[in-house]
PDB file of N, CA and C in Angstrom:
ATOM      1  N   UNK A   1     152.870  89.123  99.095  1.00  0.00           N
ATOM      2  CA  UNK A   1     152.543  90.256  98.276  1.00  0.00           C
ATOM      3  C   UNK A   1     152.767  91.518  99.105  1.00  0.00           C
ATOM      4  N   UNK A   2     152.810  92.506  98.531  1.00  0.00           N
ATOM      5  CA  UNK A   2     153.291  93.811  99.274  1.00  0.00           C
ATOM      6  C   UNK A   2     152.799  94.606  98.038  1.00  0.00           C
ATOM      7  N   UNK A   3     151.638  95.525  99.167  1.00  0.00           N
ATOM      8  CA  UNK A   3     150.808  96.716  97.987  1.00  0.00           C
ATOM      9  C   UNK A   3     151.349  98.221  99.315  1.00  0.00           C
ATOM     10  N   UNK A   4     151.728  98.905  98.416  1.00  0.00           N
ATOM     11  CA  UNK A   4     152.470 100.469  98.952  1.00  0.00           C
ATOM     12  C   UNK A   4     150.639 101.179  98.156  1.00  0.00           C
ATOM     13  N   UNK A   5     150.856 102.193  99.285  1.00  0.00           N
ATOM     14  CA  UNK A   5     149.865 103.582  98.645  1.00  0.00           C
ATOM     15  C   UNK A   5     150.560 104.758  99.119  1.00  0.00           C
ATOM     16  N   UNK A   6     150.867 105.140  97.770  1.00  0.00           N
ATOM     17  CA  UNK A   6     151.710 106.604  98.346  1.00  0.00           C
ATOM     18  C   UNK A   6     150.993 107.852  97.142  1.00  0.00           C
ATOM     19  N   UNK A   7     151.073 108.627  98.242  1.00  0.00           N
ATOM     20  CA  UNK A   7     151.352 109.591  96.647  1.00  0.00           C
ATOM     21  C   UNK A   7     152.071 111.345  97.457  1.00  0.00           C
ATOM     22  N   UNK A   8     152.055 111.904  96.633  1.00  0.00           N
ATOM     23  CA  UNK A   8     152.467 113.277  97.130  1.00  0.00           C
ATOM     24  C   UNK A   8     152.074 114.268  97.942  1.00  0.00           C
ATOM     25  N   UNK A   9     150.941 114.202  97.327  1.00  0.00           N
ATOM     26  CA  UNK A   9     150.033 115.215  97.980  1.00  0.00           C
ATOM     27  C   UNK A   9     148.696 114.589  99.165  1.00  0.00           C
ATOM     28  N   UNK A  10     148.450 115.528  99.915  1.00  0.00           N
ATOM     29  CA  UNK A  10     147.821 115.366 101.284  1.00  0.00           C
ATOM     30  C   UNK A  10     146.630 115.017 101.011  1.00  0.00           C
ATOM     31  N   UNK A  11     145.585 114.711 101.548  1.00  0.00           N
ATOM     32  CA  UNK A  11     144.280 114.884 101.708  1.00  0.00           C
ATOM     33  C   UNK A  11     143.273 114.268 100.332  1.00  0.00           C
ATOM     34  N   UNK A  12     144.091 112.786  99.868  1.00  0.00           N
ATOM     35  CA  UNK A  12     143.604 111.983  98.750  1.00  0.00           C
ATOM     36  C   UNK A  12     143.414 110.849  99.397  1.00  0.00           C
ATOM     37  N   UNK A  13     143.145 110.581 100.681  1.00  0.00           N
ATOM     38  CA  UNK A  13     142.306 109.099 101.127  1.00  0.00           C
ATOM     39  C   UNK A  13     144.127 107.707 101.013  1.00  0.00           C
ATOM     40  N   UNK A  14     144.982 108.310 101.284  1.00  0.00           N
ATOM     41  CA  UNK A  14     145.956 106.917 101.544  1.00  0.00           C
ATOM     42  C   UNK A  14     145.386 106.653 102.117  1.00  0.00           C
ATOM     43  N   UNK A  15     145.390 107.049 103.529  1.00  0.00           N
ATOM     44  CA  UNK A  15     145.175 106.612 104.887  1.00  0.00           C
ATOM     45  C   UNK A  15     144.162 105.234 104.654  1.00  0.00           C
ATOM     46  N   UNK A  16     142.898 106.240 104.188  1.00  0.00           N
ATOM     47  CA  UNK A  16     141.622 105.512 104.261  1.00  0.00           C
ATOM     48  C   UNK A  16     141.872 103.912 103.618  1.00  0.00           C
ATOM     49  N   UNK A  17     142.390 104.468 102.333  1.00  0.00           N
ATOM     50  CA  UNK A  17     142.423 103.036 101.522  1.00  0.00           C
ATOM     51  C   UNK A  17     143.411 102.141 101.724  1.00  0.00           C
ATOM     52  N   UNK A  18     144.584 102.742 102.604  1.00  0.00           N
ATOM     53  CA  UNK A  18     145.834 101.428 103.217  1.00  0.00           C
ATOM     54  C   UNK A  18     144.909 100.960 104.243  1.00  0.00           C
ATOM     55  N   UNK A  19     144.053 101.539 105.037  1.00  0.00           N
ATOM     56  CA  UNK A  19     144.245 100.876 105.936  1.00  0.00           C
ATOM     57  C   UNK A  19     142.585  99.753 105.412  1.00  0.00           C
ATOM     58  N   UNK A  20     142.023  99.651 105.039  1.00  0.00           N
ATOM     59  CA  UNK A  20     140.945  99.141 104.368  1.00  0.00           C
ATOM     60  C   UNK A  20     141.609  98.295 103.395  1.00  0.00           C
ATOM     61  N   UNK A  21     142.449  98.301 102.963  1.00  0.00           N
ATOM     62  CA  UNK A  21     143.356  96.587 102.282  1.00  0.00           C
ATOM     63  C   UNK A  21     143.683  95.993 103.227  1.00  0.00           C
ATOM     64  N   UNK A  22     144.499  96.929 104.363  1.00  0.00           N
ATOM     65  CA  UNK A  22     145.028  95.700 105.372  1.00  0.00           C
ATOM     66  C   UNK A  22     143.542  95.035 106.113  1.00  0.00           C
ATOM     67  N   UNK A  23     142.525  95.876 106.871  1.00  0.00           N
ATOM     68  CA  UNK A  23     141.750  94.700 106.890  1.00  0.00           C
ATOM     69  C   UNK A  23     140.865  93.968 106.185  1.00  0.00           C
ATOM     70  N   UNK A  24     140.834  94.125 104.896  1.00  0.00           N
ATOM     71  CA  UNK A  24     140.281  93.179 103.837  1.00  0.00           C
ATOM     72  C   UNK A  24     141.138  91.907 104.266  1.00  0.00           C
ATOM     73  N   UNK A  25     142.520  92.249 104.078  1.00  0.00           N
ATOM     74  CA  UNK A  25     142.944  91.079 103.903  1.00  0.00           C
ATOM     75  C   UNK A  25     143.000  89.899 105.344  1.00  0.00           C
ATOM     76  N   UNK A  26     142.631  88.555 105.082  1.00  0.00           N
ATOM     77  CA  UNK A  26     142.739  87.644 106.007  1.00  0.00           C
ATOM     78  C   UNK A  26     144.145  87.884 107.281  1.00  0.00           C
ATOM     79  N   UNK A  27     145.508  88.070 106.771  1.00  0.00           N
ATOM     80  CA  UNK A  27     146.420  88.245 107.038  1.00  0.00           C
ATOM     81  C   UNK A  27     147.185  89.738 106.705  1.00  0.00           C
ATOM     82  N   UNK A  28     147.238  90.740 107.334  1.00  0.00           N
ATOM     83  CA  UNK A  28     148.354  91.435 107.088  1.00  0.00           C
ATOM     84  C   UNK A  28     149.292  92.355 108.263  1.00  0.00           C
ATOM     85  N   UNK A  29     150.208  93.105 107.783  1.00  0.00           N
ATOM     86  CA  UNK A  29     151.195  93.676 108.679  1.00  0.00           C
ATOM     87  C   UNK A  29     150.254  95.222 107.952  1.00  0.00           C
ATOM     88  N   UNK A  30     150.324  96.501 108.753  1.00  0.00           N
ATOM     89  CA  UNK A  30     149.719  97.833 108.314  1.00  0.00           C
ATOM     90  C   UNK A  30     151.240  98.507 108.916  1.00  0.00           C
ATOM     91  N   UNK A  31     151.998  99.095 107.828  1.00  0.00           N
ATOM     92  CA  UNK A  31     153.090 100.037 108.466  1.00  0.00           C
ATOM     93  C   UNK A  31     152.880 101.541 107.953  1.00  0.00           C
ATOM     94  N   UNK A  32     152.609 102.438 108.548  1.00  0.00           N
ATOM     95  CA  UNK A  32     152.788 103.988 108.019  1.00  0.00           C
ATOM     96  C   UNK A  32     153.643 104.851 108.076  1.00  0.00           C
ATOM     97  N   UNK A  33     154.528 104.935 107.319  1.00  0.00           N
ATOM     98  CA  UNK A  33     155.139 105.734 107.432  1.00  0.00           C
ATOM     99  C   UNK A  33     155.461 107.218 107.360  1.00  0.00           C
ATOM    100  N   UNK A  34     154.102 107.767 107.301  1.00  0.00           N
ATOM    101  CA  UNK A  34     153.895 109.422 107.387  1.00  0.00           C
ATOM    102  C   UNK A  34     154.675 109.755 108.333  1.00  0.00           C
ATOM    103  N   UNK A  35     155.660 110.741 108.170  1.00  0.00           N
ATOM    104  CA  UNK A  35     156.859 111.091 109.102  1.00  0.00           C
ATOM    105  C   UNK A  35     155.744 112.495 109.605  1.00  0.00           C
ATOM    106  N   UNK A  36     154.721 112.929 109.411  1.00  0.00           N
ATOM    107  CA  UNK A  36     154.169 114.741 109.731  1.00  0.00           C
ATOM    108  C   UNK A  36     152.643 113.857 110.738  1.00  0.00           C
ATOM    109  N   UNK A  37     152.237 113.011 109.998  1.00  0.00           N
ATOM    110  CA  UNK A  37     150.701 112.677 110.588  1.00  0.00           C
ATOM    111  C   UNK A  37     150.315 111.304 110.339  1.00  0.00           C
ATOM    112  N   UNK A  38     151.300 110.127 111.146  1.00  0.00           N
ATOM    113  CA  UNK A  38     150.999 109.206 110.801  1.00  0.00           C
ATOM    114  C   UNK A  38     148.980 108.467 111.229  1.00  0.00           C
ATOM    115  N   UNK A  39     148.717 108.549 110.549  1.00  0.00           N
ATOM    116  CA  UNK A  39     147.084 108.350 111.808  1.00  0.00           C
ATOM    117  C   UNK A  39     146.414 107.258 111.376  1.00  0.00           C
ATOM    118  N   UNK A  40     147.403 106.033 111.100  1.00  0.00           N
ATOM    119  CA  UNK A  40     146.546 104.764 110.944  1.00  0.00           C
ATOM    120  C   UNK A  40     145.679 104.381 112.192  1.00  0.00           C
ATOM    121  N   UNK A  41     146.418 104.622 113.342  1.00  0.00           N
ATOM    122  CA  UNK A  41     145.608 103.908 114.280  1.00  0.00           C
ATOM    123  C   UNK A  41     144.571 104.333 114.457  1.00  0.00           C
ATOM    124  N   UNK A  42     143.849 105.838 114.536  1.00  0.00           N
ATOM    125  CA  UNK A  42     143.134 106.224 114.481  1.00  0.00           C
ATOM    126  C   UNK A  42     141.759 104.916 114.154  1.00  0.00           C
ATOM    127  N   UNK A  43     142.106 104.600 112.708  1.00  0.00           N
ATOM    128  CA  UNK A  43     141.051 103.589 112.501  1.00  0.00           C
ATOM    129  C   UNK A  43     141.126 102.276 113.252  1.00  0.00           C
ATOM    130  N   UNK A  44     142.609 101.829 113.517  1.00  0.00           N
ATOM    131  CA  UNK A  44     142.754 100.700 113.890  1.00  0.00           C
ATOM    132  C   UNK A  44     142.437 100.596 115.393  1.00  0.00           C
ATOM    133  N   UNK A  45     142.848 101.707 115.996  1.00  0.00           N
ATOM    134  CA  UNK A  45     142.939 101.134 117.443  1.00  0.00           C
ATOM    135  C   UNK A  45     143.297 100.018 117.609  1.00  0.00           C
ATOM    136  N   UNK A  46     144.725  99.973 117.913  1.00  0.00           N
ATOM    137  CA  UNK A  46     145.418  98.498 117.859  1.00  0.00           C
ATOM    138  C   UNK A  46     145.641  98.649 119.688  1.00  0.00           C
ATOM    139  N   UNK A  47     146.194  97.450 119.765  1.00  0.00           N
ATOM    140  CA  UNK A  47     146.336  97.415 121.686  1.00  0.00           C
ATOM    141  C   UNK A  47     147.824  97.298 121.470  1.00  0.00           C
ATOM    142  N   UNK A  48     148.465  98.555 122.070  1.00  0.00           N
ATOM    143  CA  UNK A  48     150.155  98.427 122.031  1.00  0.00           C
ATOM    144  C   UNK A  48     150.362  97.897 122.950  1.00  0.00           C
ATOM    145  N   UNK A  49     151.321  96.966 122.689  1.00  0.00           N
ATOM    146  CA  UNK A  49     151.914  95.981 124.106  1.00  0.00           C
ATOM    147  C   UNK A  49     153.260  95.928 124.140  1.00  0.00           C
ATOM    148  N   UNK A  50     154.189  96.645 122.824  1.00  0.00           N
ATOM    149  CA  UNK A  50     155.290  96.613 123.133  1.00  0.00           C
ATOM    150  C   UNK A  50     155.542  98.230 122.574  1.00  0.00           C
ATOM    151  N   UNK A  51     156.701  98.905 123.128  1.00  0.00           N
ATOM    152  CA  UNK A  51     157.258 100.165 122.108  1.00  0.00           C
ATOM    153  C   UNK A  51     158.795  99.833 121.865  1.00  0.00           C
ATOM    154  N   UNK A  52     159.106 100.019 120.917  1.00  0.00           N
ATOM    155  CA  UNK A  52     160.854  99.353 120.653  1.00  0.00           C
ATOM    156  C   UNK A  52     161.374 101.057 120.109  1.00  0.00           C
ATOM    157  N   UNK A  53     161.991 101.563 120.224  1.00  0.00           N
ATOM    158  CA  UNK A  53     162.872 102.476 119.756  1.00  0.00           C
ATOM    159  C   UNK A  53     163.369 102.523 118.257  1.00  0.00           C
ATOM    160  N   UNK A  54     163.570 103.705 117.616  1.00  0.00           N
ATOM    161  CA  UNK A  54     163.545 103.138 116.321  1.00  0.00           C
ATOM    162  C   UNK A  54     164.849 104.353 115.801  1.00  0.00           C
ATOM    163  N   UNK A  55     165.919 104.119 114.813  1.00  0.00           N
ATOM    164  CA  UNK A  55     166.572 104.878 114.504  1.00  0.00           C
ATOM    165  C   UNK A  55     167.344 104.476 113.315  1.00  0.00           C
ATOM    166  N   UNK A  56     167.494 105.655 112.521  1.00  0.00           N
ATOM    167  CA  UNK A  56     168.256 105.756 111.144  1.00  0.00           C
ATOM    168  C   UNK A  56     169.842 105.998 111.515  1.00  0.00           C
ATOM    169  N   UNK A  57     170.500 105.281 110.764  1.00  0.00           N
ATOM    170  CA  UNK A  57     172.001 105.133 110.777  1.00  0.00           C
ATOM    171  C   UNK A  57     172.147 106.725 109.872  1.00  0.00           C
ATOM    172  N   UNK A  58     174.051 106.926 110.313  1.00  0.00           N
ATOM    173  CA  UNK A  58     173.693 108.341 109.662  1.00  0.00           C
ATOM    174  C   UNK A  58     174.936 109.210 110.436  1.00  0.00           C
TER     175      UNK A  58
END
């Protein structure tokens, strides 16, 4: 299954509520893609152990 929360405008709780499905759920992947303020980790505090480079063709 794959649940997106998007919307347009700023300051309506995505954040809050993506990241509160991903840990509801038993299993999941959390990706954000806010290109201005991504701030999932904020809640997550995840332990980075790898950084990979990332780039758009173009």
């Amino acid at each position: 299954m794959v649940i997106s929360v998007a919307s347009g405008k700023g300051g309506t709780g995505k954040t809050t509520m993506a990241v509160s499905l991903a840990l509801s759920a038993e299993r999941a992947q959390y990706l954000d893609c806010d290109v201005e303020e991504p701030d999932g980790q904020i809640f997550l505090k995840p332990e980075i152990t790898e950084r990979l480079p990332v780039s758009v063709p173009g």
